[in-house]
Structures are given as C-alpha cells and as structure tokens.
PDB file of N, CA and C in Angstrom:
ATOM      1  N   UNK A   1       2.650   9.129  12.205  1.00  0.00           N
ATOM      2  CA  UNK A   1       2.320  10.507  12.008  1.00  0.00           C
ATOM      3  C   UNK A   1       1.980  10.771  10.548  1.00  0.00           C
ATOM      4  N   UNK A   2       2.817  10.391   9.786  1.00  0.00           N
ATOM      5  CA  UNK A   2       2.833  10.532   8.114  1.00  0.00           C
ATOM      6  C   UNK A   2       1.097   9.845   7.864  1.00  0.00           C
ATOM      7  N   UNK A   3       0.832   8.794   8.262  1.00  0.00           N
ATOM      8  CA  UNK A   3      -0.100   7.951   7.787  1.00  0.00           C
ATOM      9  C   UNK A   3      -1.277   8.874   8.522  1.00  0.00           C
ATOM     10  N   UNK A   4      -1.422   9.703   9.541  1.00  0.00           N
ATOM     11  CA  UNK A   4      -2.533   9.901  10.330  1.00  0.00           C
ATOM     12  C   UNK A   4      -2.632  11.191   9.342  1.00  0.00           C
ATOM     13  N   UNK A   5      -1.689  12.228   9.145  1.00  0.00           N
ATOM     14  CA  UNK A   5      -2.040  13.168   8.214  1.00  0.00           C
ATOM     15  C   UNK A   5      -2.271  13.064   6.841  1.00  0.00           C
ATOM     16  N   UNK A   6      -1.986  11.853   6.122  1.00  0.00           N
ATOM     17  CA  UNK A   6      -2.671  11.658   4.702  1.00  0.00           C
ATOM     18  C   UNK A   6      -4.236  10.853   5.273  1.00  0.00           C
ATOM     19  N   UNK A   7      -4.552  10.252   6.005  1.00  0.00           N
ATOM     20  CA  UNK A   7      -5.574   9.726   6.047  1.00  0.00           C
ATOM     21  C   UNK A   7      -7.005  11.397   6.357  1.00  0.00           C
ATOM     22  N   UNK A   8      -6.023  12.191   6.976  1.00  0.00           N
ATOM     23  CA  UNK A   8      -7.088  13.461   7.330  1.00  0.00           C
ATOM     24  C   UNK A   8      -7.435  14.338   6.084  1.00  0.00           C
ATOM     25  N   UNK A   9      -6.101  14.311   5.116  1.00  0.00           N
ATOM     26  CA  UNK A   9      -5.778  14.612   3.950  1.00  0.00           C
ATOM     27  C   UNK A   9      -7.348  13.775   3.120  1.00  0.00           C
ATOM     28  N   UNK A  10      -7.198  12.474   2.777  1.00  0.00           N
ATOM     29  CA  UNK A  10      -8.210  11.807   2.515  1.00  0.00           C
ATOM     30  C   UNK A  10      -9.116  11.910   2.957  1.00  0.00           C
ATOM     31  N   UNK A  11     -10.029  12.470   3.730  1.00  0.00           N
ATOM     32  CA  UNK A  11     -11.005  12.958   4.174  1.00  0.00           C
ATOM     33  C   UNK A  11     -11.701  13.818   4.117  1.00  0.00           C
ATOM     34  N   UNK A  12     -10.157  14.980   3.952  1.00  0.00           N
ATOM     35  CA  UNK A  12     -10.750  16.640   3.544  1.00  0.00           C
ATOM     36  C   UNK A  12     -11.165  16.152   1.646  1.00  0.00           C
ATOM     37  N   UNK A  13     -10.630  15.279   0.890  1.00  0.00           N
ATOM     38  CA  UNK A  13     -10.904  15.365  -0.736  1.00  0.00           C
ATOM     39  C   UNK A  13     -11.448  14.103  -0.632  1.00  0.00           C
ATOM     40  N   UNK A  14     -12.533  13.986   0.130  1.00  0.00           N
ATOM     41  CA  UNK A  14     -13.445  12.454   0.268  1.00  0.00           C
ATOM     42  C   UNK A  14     -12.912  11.594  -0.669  1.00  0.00           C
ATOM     43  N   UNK A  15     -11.743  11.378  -0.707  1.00  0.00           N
ATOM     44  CA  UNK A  15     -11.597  10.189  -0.832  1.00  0.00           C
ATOM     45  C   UNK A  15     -11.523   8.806   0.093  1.00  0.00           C
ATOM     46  N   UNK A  16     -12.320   7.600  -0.724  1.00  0.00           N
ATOM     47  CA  UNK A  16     -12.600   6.515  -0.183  1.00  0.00           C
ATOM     48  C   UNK A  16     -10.964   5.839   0.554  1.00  0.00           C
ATOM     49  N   UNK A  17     -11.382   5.757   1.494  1.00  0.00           N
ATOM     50  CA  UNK A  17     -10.272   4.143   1.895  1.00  0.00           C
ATOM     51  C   UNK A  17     -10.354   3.755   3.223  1.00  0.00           C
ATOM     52  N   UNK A  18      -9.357   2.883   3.938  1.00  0.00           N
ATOM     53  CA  UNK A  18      -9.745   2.148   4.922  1.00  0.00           C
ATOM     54  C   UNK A  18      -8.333   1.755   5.266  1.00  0.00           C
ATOM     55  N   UNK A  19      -8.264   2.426   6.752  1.00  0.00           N
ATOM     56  CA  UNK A  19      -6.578   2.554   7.149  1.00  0.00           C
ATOM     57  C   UNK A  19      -6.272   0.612   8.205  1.00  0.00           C
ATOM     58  N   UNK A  20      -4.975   0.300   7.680  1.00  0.00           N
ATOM     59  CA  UNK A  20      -5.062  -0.867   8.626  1.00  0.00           C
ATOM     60  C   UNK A  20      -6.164  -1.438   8.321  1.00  0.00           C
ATOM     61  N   UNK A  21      -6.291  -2.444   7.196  1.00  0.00           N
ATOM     62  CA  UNK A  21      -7.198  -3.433   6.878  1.00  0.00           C
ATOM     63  C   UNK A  21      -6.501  -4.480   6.802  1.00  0.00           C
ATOM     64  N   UNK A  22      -7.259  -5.433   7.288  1.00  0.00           N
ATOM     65  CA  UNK A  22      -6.704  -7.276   6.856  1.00  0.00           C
ATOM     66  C   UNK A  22      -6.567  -7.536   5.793  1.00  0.00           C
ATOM     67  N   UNK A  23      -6.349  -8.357   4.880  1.00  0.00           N
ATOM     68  CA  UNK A  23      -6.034  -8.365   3.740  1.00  0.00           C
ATOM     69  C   UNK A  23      -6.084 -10.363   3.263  1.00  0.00           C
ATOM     70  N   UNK A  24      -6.952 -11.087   3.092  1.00  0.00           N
ATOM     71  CA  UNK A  24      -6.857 -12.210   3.338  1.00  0.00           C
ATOM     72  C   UNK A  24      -5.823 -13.067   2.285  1.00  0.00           C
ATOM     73  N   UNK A  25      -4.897 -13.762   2.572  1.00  0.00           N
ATOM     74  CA  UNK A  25      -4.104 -14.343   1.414  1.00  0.00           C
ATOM     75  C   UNK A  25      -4.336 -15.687   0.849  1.00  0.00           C
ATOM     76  N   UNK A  26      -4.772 -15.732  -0.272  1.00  0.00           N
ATOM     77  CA  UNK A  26      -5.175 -17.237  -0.706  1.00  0.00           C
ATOM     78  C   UNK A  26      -3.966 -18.314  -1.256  1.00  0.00           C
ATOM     79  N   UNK A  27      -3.784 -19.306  -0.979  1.00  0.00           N
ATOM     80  CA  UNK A  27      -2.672 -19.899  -2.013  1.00  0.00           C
ATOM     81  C   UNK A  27      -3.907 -21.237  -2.553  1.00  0.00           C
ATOM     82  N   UNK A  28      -3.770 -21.400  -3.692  1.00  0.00           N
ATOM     83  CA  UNK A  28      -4.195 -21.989  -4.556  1.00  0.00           C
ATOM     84  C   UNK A  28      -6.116 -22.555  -4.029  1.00  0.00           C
ATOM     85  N   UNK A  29      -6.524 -21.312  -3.861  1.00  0.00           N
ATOM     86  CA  UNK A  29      -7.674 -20.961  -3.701  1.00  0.00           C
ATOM     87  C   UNK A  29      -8.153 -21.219  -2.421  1.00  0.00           C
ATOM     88  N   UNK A  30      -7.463 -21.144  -1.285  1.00  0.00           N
ATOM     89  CA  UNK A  30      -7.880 -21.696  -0.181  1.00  0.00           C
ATOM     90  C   UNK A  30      -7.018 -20.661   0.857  1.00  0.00           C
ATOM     91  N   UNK A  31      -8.067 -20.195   1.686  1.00  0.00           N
ATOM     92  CA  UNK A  31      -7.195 -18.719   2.795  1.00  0.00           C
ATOM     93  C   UNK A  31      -6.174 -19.550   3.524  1.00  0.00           C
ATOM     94  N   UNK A  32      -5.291 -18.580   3.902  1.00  0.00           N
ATOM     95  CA  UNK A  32      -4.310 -18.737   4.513  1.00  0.00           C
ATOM     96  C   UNK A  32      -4.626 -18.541   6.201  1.00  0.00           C
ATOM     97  N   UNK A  33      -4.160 -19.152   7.135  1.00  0.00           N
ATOM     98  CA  UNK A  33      -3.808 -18.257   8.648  1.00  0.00           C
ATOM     99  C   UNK A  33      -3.799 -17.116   8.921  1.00  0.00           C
ATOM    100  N   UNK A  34      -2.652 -16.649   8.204  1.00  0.00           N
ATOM    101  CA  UNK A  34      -2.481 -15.285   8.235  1.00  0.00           C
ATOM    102  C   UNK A  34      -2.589 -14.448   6.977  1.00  0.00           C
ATOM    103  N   UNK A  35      -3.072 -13.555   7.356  1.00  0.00           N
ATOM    104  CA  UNK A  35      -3.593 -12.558   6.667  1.00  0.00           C
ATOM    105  C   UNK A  35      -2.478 -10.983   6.354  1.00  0.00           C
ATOM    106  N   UNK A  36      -2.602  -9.818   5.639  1.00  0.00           N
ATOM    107  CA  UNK A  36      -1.562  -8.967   5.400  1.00  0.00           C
ATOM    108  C   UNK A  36      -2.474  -7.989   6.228  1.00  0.00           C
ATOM    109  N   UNK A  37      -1.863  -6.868   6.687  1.00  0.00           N
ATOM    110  CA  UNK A  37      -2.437  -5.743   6.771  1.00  0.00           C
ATOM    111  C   UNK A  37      -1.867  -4.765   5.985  1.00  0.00           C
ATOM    112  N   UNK A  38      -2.249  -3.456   5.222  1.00  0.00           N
ATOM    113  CA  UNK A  38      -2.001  -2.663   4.562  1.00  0.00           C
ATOM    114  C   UNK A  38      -2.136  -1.292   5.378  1.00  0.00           C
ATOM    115  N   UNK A  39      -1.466  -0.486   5.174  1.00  0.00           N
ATOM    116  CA  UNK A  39      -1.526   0.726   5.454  1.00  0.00           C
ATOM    117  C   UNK A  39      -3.116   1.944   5.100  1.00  0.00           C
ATOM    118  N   UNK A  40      -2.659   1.635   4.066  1.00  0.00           N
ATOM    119  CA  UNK A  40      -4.535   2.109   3.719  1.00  0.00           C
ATOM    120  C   UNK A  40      -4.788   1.367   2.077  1.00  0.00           C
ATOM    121  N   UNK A  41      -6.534   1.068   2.191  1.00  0.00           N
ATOM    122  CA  UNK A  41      -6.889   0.909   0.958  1.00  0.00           C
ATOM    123  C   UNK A  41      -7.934   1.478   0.682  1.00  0.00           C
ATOM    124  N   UNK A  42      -7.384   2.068  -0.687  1.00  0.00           N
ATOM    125  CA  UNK A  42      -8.023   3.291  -1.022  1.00  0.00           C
ATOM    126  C   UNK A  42      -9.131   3.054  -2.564  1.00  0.00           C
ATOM    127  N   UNK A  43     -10.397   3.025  -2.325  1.00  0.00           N
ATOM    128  CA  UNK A  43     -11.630   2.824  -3.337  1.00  0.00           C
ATOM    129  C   UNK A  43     -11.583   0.933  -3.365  1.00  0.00           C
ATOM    130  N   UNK A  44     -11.211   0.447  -2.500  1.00  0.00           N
ATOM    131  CA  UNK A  44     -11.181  -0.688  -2.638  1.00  0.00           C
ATOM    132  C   UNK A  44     -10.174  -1.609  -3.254  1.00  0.00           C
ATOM    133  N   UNK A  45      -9.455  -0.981  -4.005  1.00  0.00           N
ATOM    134  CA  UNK A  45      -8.422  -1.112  -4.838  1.00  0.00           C
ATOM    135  C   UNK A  45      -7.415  -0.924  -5.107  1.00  0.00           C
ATOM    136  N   UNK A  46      -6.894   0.196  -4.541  1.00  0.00           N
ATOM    137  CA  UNK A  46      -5.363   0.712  -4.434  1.00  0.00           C
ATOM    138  C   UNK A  46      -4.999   0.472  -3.010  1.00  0.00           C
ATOM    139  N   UNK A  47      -3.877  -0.310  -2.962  1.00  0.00           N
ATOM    140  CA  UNK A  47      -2.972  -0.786  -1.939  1.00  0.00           C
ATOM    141  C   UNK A  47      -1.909   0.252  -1.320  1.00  0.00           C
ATOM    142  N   UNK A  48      -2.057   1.077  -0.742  1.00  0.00           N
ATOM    143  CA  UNK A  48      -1.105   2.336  -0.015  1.00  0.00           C
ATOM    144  C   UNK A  48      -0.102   1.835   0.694  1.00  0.00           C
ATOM    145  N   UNK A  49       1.026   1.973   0.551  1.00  0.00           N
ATOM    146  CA  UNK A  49       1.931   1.559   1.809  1.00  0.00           C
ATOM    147  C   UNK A  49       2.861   2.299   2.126  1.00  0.00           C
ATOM    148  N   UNK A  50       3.028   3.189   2.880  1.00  0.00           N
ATOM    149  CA  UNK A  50       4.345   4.154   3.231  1.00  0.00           C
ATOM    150  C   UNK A  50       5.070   3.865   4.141  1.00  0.00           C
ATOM    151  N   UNK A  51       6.875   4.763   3.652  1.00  0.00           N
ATOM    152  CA  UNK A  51       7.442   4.388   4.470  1.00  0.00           C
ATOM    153  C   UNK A  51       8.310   5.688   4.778  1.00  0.00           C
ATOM    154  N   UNK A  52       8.911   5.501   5.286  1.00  0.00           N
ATOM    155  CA  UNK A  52       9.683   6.782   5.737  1.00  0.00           C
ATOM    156  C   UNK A  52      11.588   6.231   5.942  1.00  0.00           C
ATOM    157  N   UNK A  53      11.987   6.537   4.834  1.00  0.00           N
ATOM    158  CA  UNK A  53      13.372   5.656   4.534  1.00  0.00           C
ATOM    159  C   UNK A  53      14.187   7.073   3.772  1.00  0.00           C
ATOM    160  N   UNK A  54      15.343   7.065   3.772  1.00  0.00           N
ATOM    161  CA  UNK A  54      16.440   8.027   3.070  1.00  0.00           C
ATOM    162  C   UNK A  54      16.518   7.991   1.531  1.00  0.00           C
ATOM    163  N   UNK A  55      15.683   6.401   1.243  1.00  0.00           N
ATOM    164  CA  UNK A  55      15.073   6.311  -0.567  1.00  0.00           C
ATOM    165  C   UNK A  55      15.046   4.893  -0.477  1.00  0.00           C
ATOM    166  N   UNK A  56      14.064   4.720  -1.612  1.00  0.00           N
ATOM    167  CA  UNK A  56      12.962   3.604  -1.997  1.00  0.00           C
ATOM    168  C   UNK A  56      13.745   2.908  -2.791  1.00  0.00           C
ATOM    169  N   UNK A  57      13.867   1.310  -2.182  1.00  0.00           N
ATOM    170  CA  UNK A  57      14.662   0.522  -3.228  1.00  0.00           C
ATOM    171  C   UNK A  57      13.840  -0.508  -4.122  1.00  0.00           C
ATOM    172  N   UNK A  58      14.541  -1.361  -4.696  1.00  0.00           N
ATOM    173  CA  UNK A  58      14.031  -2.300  -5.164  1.00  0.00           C
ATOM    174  C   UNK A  58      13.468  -3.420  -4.729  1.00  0.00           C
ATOM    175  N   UNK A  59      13.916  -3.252  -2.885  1.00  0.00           N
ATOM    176  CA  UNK A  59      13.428  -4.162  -2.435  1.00  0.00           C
ATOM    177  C   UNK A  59      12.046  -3.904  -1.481  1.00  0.00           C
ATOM    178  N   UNK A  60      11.865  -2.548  -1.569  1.00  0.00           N
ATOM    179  CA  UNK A  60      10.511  -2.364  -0.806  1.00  0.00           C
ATOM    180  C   UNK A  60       9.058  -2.299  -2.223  1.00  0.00           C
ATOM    181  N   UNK A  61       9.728  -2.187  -3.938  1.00  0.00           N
ATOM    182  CA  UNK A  61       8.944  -2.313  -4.875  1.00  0.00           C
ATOM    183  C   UNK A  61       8.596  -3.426  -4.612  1.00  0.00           C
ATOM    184  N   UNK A  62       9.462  -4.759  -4.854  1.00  0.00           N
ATOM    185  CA  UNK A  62       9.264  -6.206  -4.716  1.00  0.00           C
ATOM    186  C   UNK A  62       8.077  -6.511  -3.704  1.00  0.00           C
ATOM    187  N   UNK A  63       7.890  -5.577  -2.495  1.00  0.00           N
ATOM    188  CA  UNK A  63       7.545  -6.396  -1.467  1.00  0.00           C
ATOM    189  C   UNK A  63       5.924  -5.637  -1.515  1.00  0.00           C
ATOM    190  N   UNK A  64       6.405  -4.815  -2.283  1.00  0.00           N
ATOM    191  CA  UNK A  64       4.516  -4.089  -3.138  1.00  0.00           C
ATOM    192  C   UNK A  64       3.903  -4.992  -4.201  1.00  0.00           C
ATOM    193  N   UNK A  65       5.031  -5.226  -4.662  1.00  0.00           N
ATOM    194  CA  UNK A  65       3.874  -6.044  -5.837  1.00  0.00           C
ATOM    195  C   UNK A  65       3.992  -7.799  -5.632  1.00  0.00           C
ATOM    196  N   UNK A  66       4.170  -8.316  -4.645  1.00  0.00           N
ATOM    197  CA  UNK A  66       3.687  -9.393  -4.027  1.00  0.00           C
ATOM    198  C   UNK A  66       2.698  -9.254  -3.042  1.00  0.00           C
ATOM    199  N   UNK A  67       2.766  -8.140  -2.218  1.00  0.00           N
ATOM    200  CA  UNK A  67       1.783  -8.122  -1.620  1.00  0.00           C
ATOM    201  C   UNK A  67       0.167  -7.919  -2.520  1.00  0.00           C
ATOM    202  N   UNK A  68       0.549  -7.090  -4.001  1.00  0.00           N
ATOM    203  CA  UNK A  68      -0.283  -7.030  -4.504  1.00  0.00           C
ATOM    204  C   UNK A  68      -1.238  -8.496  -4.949  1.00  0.00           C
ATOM    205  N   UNK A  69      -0.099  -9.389  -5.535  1.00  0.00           N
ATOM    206  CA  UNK A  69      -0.610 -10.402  -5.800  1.00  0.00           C
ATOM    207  C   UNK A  69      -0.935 -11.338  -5.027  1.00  0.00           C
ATOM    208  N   UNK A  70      -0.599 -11.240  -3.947  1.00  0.00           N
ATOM    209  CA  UNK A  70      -0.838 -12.182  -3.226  1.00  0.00           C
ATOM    210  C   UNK A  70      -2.559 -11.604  -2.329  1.00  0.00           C
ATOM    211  N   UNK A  71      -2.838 -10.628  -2.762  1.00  0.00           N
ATOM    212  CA  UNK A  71      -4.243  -9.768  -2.243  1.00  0.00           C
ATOM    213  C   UNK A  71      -4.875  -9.860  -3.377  1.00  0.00           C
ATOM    214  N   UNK A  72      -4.308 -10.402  -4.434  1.00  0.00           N
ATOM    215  CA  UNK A  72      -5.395 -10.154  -5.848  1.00  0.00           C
ATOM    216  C   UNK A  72      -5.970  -8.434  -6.143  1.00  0.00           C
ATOM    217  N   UNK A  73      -4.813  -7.622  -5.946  1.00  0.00           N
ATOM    218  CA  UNK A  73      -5.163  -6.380  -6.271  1.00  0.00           C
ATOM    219  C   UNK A  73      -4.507  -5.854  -7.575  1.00  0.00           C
ATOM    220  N   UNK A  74      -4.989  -5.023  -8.227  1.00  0.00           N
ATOM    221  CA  UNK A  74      -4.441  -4.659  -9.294  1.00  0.00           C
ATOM    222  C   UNK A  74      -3.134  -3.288  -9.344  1.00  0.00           C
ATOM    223  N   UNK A  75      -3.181  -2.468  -8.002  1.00  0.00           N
ATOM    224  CA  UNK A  75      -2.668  -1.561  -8.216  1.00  0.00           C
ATOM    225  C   UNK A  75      -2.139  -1.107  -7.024  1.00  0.00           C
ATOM    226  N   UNK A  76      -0.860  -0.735  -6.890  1.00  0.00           N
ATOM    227  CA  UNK A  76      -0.224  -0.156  -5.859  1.00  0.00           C
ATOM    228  C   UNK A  76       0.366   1.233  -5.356  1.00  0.00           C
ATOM    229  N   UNK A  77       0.438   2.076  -4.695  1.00  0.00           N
ATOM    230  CA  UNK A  77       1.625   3.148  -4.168  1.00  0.00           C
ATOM    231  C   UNK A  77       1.625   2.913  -2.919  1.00  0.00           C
ATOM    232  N   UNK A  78       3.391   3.110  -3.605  1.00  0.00           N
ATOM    233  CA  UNK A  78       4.416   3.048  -2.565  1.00  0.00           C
ATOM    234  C   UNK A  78       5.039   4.832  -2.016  1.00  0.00           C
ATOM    235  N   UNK A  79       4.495   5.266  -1.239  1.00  0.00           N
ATOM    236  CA  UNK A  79       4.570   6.949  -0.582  1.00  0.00           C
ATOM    237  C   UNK A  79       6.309   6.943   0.336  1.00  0.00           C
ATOM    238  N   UNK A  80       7.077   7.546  -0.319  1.00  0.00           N
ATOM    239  CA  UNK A  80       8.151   7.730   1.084  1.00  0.00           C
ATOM    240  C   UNK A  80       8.143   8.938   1.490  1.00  0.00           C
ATOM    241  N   UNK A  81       8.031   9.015   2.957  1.00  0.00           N
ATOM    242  CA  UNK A  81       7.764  10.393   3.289  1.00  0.00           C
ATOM    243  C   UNK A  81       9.736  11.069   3.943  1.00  0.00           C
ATOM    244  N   UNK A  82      10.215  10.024   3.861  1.00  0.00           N
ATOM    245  CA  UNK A  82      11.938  10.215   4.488  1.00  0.00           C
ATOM    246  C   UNK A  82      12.860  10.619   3.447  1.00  0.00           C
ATOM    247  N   UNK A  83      12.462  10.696   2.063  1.00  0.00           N
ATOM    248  CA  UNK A  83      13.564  11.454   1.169  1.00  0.00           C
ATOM    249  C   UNK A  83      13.886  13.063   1.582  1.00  0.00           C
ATOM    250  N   UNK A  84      14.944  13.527   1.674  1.00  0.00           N
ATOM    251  CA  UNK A  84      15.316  14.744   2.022  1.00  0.00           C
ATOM    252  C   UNK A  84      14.862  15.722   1.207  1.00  0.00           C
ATOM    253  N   UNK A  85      14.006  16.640   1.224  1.00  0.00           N
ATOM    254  CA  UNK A  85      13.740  17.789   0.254  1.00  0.00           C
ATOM    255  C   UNK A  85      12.584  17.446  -0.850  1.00  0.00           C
ATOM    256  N   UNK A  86      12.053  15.866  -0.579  1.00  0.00           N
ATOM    257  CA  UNK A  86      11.267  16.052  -1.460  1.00  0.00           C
ATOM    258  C   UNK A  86      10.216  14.505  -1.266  1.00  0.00           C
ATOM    259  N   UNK A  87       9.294  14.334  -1.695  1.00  0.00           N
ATOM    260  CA  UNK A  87       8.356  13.395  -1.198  1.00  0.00           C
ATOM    261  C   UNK A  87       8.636  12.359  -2.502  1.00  0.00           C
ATOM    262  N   UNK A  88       8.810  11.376  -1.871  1.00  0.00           N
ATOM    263  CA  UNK A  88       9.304  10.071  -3.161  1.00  0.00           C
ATOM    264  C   UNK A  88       7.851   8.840  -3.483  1.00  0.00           C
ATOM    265  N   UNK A  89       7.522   8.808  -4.523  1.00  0.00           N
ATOM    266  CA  UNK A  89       6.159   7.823  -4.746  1.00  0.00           C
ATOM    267  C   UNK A  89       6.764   7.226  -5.791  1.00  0.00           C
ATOM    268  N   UNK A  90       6.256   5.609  -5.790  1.00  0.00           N
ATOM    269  CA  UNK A  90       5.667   5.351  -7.153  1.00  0.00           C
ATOM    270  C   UNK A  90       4.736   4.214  -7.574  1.00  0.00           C
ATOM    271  N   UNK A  91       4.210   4.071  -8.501  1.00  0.00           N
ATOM    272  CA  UNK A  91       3.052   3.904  -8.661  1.00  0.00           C
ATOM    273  C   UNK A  91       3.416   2.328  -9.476  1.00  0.00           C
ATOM    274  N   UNK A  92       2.426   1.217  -9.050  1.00  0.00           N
ATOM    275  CA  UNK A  92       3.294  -0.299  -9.215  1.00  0.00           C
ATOM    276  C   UNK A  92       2.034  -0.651  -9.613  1.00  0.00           C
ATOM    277  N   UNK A  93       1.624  -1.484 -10.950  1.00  0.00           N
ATOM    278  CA  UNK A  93       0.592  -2.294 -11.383  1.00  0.00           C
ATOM    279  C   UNK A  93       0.829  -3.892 -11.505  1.00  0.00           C
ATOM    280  N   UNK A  94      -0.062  -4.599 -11.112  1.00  0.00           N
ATOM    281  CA  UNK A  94       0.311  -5.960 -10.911  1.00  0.00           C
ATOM    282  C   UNK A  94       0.145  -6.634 -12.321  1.00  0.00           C
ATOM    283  N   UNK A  95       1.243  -7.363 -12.800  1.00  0.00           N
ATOM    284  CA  UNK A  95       1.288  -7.779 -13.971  1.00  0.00           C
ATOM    285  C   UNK A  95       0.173  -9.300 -14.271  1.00  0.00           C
ATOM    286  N   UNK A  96      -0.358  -9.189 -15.395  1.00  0.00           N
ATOM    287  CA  UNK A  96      -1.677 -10.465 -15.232  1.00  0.00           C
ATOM    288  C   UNK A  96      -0.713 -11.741 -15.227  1.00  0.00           C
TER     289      UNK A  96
END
C-alpha cells in the first residue's frame, strides 16, 4: 500500500523511476544468477527501499548500502512508513 501511494505520489511531481526492477549483481566482473530487486529506482540512480517497522535499525542501513554496492549505485533511501506519529527516512551514500 505504502509503495503504491508514493509511486502515484511520483507521478503526480514527474518524477522518474521504476517500481520492482531487477537489479543485476556482479562479483568480480562477471553477473551473478541472481539478481536484487528494489522497491523503486528513482532517475536511474537512487535505490528506494521501504519498510514499514516500529524503527529503522542498523541492520536494515547495512542491508542498503550493500545492496548499494553490490548494484554499483551511488545513493540510497531507506523510507519507514511504521514509526508512530511520524515518517522515518534516511538518506545512505555508498562509500568509493
């Protein structure tokens, strides 16, 4: 539900992205089997992933910025739509 109303959200302020995309994973330059899917990617480049949790730990950051690197992307948010009273984000750059 959360994901279908920011994606309509993204639409009404044309912004670019692409909900549920593959995501191909390379290890030492050669694709993998399996592939990631992402929640949305947005201008090609920002990796979206929401969740809907009571609050955002350290272990759902971790699992953003591997996914980042392991997609060769530079930039991440992480959206929780389950904090009580208030909408929890934050914003994760992949270190070179």
């Amino acid at each position: 539900m959360y994901q279908e109303a920011l994606e309509r959200e993204f639409l009404l302020r044309e912004i670019a992205f692409e909900a549920q995309r593959e995501l191909m994973i390379h290890y030492k330059g050669q694709p993998l089997g399996k592939g990631y899917v992402c929640d949305l990617l947005c201008f090609d480049k920002v990796l979206v992933e929401l969740k809907a949790m009571d609050k955002l730990t350290g272990r759902e950051e971790a699992q953003l910025i591997n996914y980042l690197k392991a997609a060769g992307l530079p930039v991440g948010l992480l959206i929780n739509f389950g904090s009580h009273g208030k909408l929890e984000w934050r914003r994760l750059v992949k270190s070179q």
